[in-house]
C-alpha atoms as a PDB file:
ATOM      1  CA  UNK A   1     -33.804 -13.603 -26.356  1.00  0.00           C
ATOM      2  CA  UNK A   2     -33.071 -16.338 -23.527  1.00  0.00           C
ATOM      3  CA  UNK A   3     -29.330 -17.694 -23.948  1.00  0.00           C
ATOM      4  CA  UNK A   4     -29.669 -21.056 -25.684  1.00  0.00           C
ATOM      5  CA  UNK A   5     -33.369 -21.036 -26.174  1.00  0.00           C
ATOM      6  CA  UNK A   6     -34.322 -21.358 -29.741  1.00  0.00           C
ATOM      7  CA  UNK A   7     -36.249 -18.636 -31.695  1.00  0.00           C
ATOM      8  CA  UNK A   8     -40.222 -19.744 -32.480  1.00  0.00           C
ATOM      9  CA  UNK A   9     -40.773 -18.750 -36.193  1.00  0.00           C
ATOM     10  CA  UNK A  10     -43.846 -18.295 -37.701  1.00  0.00           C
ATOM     11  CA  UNK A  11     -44.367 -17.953 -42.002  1.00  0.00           C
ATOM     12  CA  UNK A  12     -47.313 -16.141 -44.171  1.00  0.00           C
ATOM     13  CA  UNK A  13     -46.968 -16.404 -47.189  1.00  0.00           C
ATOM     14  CA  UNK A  14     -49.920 -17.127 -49.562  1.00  0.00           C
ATOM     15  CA  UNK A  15     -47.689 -19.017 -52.325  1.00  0.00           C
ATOM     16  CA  UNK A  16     -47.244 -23.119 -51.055  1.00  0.00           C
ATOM     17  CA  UNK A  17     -44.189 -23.421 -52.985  1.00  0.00           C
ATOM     18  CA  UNK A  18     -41.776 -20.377 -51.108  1.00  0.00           C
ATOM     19  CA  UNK A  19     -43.654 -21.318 -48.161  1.00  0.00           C
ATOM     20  CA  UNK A  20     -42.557 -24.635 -48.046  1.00  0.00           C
ATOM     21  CA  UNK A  21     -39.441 -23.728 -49.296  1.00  0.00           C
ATOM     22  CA  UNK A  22     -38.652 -21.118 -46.284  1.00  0.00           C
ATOM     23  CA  UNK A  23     -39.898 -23.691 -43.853  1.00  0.00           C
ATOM     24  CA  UNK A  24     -37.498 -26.330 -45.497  1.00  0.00           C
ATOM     25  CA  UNK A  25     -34.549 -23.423 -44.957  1.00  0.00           C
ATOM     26  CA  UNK A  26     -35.553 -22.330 -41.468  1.00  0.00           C
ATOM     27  CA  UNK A  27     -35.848 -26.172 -40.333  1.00  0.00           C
ATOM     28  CA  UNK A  28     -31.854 -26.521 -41.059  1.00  0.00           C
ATOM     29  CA  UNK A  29     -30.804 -23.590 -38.915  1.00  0.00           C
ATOM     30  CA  UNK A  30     -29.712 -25.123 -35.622  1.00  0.00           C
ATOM     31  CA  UNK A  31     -31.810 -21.694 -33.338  1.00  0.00           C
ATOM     32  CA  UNK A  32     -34.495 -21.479 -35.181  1.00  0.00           C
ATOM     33  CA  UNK A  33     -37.292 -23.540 -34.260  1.00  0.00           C
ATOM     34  CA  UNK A  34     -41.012 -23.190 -37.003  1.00  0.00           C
ATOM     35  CA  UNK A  35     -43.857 -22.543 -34.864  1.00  0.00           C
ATOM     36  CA  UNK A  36     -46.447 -23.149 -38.560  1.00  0.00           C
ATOM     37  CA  UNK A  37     -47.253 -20.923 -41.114  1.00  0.00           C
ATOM     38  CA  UNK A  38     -50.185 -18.917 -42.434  1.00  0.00           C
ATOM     39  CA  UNK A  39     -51.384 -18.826 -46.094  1.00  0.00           C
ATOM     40  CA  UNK A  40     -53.615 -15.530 -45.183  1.00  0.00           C
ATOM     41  CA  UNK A  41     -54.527 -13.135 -42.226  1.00  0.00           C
ATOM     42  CA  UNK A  42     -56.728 -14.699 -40.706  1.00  0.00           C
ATOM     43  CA  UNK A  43     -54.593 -17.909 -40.284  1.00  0.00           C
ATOM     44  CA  UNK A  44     -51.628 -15.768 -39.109  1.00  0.00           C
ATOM     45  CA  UNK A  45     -53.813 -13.747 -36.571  1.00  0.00           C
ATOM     46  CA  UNK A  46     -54.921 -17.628 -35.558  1.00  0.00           C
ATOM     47  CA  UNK A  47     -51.426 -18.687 -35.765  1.00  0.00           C
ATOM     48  CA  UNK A  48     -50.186 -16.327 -33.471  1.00  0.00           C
ATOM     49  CA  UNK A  49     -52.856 -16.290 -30.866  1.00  0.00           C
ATOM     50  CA  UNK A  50     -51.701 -19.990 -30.483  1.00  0.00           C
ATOM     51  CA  UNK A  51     -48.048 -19.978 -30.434  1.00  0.00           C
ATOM     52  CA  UNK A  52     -46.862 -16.777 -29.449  1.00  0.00           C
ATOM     53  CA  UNK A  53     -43.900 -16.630 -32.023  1.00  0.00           C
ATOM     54  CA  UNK A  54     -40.906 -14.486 -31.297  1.00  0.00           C
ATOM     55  CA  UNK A  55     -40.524 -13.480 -35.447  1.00  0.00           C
ATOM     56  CA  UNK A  56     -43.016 -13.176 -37.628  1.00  0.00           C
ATOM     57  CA  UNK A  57     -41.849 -13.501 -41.303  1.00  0.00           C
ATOM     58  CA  UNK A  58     -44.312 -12.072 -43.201  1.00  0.00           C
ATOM     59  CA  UNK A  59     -45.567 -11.671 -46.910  1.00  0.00           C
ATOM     60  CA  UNK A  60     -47.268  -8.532 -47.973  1.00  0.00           C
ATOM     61  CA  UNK A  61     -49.502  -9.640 -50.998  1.00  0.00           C
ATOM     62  CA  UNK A  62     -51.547 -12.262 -49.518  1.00  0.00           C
ATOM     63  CA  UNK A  63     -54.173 -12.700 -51.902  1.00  0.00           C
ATOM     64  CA  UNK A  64     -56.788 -10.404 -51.322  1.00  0.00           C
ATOM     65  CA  UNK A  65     -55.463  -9.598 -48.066  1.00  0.00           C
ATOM     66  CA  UNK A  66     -52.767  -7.217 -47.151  1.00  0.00           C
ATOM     67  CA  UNK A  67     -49.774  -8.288 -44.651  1.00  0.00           C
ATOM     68  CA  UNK A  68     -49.774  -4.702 -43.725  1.00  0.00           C
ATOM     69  CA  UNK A  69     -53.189  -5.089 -42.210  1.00  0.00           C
ATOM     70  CA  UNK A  70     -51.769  -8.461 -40.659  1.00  0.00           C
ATOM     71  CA  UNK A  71     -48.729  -7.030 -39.356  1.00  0.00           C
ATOM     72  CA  UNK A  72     -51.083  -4.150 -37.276  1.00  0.00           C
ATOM     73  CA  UNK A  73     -53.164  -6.835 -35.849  1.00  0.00           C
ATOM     74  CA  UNK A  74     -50.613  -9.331 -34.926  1.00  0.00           C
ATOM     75  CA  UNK A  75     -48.840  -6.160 -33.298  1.00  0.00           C
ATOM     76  CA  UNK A  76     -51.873  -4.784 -31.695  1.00  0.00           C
ATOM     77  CA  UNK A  77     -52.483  -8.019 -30.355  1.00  0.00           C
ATOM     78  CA  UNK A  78     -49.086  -9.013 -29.226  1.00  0.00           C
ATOM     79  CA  UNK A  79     -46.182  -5.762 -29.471  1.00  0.00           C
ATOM     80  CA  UNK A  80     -43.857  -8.090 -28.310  1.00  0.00           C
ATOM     81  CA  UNK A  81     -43.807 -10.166 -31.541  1.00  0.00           C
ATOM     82  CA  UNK A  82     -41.002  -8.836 -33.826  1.00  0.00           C
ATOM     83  CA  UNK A  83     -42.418  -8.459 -37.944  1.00  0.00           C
ATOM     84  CA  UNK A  84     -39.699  -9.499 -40.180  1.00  0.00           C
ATOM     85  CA  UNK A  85     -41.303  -8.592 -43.900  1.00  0.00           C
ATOM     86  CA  UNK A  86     -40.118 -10.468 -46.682  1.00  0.00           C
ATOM     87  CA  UNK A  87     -41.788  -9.754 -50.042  1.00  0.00           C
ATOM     88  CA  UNK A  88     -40.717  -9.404 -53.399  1.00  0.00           C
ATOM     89  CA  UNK A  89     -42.439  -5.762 -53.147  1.00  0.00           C
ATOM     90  CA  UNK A  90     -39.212  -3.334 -53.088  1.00  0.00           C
ATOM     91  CA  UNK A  91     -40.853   0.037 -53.737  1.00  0.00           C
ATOM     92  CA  UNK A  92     -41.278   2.852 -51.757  1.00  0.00           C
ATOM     93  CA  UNK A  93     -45.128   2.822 -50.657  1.00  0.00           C
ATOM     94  CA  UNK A  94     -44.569  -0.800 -49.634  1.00  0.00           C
ATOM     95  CA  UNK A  95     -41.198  -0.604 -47.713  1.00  0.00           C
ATOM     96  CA  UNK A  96     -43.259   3.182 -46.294  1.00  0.00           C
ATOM     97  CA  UNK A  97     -46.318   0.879 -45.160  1.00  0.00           C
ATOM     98  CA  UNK A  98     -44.843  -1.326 -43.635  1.00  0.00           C
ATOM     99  CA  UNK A  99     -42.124   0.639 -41.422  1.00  0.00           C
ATOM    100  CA  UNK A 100     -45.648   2.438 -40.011  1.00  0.00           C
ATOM    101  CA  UNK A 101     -47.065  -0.993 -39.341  1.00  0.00           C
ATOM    102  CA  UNK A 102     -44.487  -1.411 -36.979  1.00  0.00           C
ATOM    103  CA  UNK A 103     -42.287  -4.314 -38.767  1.00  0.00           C
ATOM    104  CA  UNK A 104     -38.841  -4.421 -37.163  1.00  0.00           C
ATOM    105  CA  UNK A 105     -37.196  -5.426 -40.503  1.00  0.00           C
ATOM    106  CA  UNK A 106     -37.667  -6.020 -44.438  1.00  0.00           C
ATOM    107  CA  UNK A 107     -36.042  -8.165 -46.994  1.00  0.00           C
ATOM    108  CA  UNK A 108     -36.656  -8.790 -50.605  1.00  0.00           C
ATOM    109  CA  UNK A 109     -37.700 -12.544 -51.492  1.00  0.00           C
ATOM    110  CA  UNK A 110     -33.896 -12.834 -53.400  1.00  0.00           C
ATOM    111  CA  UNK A 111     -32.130 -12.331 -50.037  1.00  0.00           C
ATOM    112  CA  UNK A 112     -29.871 -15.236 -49.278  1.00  0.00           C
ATOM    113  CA  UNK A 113     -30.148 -17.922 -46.645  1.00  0.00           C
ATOM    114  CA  UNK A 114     -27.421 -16.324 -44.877  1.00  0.00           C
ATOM    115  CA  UNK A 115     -29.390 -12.764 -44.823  1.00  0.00           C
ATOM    116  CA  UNK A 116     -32.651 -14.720 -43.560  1.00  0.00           C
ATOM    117  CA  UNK A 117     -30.813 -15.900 -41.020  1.00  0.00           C
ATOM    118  CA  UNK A 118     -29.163 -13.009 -39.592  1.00  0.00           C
ATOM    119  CA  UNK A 119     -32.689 -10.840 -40.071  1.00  0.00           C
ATOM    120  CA  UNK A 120     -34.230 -12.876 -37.516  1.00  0.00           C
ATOM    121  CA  UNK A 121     -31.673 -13.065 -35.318  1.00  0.00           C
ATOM    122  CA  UNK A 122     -31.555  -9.527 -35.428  1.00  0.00           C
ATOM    123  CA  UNK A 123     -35.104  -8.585 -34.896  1.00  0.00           C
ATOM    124  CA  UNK A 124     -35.972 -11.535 -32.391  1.00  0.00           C
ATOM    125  CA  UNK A 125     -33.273  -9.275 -30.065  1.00  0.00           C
ATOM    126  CA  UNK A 126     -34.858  -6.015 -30.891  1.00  0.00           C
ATOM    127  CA  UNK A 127     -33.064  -4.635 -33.203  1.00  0.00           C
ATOM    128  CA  UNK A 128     -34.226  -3.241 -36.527  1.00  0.00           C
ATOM    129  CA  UNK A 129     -32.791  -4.676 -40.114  1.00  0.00           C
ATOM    130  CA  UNK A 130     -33.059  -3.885 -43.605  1.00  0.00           C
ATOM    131  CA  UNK A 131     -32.144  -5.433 -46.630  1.00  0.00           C
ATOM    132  CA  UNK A 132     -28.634  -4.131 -48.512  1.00  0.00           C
ATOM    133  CA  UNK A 133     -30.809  -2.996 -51.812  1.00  0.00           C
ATOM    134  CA  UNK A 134     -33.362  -0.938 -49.397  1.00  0.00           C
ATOM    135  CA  UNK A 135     -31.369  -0.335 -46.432  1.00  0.00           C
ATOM    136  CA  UNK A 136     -30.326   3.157 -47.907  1.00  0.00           C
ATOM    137  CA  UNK A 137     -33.637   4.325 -48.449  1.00  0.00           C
ATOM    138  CA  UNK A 138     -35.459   3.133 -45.160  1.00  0.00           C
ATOM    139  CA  UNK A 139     -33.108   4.442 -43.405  1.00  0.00           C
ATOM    140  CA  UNK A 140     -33.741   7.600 -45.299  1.00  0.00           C
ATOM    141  CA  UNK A 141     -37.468   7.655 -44.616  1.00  0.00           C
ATOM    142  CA  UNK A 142     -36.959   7.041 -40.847  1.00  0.00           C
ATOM    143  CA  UNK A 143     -34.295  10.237 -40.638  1.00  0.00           C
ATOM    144  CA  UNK A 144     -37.005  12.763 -42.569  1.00  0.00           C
ATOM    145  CA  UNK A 145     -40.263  10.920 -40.624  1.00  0.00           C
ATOM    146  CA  UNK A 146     -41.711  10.349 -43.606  1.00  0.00           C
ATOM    147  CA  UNK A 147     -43.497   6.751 -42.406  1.00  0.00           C
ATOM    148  CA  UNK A 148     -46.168   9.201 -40.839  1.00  0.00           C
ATOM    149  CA  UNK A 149     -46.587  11.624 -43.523  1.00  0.00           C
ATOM    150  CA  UNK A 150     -48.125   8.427 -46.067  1.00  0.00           C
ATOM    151  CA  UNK A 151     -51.251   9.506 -47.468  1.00  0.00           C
ATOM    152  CA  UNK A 152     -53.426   7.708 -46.044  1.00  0.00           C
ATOM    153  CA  UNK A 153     -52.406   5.047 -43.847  1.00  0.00           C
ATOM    154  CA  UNK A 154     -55.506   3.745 -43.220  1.00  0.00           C
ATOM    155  CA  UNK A 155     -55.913   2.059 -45.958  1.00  0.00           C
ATOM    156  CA  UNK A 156     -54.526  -1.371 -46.993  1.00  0.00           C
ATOM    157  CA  UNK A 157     -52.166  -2.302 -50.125  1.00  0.00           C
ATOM    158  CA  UNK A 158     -55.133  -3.615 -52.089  1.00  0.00           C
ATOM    159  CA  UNK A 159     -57.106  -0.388 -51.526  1.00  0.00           C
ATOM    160  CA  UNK A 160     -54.163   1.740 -52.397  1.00  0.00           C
ATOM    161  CA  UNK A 161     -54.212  -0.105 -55.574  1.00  0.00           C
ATOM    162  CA  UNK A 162     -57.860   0.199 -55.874  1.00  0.00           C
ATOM    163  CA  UNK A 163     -57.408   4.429 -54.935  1.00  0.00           C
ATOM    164  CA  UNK A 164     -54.627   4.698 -57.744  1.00  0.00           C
ATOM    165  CA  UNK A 165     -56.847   3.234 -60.248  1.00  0.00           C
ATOM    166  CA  UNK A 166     -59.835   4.578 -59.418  1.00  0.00           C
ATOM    167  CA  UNK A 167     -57.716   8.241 -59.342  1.00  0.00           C
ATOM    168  CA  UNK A 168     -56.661   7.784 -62.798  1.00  0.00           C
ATOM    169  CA  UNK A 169     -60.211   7.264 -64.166  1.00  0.00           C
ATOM    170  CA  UNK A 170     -60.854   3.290 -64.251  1.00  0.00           C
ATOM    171  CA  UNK A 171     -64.131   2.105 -63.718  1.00  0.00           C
ATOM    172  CA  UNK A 172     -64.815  -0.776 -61.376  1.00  0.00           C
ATOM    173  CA  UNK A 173     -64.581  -3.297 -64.706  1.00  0.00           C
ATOM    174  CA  UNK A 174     -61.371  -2.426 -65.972  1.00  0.00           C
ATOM    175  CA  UNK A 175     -60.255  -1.950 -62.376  1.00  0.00           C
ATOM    176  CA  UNK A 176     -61.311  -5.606 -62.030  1.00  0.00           C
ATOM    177  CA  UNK A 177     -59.349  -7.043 -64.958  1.00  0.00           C
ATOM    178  CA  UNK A 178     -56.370  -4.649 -64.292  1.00  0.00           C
ATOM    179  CA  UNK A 179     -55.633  -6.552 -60.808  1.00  0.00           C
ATOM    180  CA  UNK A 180     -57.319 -10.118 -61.591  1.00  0.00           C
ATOM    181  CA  UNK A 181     -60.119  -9.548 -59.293  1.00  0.00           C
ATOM    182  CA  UNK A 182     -64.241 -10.304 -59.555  1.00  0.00           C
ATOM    183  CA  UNK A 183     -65.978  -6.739 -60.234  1.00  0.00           C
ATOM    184  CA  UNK A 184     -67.997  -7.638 -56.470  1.00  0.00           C
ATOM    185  CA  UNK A 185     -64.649  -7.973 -54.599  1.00  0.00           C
ATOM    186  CA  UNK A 186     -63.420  -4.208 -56.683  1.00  0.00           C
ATOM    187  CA  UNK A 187     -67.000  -2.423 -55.297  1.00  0.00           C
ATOM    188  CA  UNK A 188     -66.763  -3.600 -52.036  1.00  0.00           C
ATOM    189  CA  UNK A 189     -62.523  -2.178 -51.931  1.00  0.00           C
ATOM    190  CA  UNK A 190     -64.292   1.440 -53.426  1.00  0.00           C
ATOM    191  CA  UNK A 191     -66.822   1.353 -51.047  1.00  0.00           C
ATOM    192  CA  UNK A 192     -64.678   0.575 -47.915  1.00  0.00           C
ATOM    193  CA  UNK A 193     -62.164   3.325 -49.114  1.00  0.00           C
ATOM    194  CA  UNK A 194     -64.885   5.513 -49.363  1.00  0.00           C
ATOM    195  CA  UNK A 195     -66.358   4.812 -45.917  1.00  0.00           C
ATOM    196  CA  UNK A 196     -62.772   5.791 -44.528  1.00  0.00           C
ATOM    197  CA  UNK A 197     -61.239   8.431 -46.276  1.00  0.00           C
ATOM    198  CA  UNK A 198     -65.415   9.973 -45.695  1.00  0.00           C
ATOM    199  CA  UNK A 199     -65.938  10.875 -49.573  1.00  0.00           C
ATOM    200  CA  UNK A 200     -69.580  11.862 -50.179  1.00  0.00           C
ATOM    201  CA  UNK A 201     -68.816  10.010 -53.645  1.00  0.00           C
ATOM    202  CA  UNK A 202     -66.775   8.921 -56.362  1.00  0.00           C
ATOM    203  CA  UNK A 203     -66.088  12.051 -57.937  1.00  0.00           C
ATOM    204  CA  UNK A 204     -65.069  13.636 -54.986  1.00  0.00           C
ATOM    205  CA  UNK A 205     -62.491  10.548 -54.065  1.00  0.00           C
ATOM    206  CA  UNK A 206     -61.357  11.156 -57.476  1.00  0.00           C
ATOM    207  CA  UNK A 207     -60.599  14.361 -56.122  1.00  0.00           C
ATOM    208  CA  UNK A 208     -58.981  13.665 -52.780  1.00  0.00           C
ATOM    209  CA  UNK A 209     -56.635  10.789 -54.577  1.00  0.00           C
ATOM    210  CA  UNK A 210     -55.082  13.058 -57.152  1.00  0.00           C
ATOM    211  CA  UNK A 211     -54.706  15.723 -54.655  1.00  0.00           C
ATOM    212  CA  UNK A 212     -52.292  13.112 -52.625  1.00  0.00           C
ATOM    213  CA  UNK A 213     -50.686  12.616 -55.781  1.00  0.00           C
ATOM    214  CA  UNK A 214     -51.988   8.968 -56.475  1.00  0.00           C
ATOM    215  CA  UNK A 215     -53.376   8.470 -60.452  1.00  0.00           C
ATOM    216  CA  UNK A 216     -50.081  10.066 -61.686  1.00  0.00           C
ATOM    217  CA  UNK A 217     -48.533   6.525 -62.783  1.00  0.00           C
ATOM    218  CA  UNK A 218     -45.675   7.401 -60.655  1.00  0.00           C
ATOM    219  CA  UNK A 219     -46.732   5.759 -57.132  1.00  0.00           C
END
């Protein structure tokens, strides 16, 4: 960063409320300038095409959307723009998704101002920071590689979801009311993981998931 020049923010975050309260909290801090915020990934793609942010702070669960998928795109549109995650997501597939999405840093949603703060700082001059309560375990990941030994990266949160239930035997109904989506929106998440992962059908992506170990209730 430029001596003395502030640091352009940008938020997603699909919940009004923490939006606006992160906003209200990144307005006090006397570097930090908010360049808008993004309820889903298609704002923050717009967002960011706009105003060029230094940080990103971004959500993972937006919606129906994944910030995972919105974290590749901003970054494959613009690798200069540093990805600071902060979700309330603190287990391993999520903290594993996003390190290969190329986020410089994550942070759990109960971090203090004080930790916000310093995160942005941090990643906005290139460096790479992680939450005390994950810090351990990223760090962890990075030293064995394991960030490109997911099973299958290409696919976002929501389908990952989608895979684990469909692995353990759930049909598209109970899939549906299991993660408080329409039984349209669940087909078209089992078709697009079968178009990727190239599964003749849905027995044999049954197959393929609970030979990568998802179904087991332990993911």
């Amino acid at each position: 960063m430029s001596e003395g020049r502030a640091i352009t923010v940008a938020v997603v975050d699909d919940h009004p409320l923490f939006r606006r309260g992160i906003i209200s909290l990144l307005e006090t801090l006397p570097d930090v300038r908010v360049a808008g915020s993004a309820a889903t990934a298609d704002e923050a793609l717009a967002l960011v095409d706009e105003h060029a942010p230094d940080v990103v702070l971004m959500d993972l669960d937006l919606g129906e959307q994944s910030g995972i998928d919105a974290t590749r795109a901003i970054l494959r549109r613009r690798p200069d723009t540093a990805v600071l995650v902060l979700t309330m997501l603190g287990d391993d597939r999520s903290l594993l998704s996003a390190l290969s999405s190329g986020a410089r840093g994550y942070l759990l949603k109960v971090a203090s101002p004080r930790e916000v703060e310093r995160a942005i700082h941090a990643v906005a001059d290139g460096e790479v920071l992680f939450g005390a309560d994950i810090a351990a375990r990223a760090v962890s990941f990075l030293g064995r590689g394991e960030t490109s030994a997911t099973p299958f990266p290409e696919l976002t949160e929501r389908e990952v979801e989608v895979l684990d239930l469909v692995a353990r035997g759930l049909d598209n109904g109970s899939i549906a009311r299991t993660l408080v989506l329409t039984s349209k929106t669940v087909r078209n998440y089992v078709y697009s993981i079968v178009t990727k992962l190239g599964a003749p059908d849905r027995s044999a992506l049954i197959v393929m998931a609970r030979e990568a170990g998802f179904g087991s209730g332990h993911r």
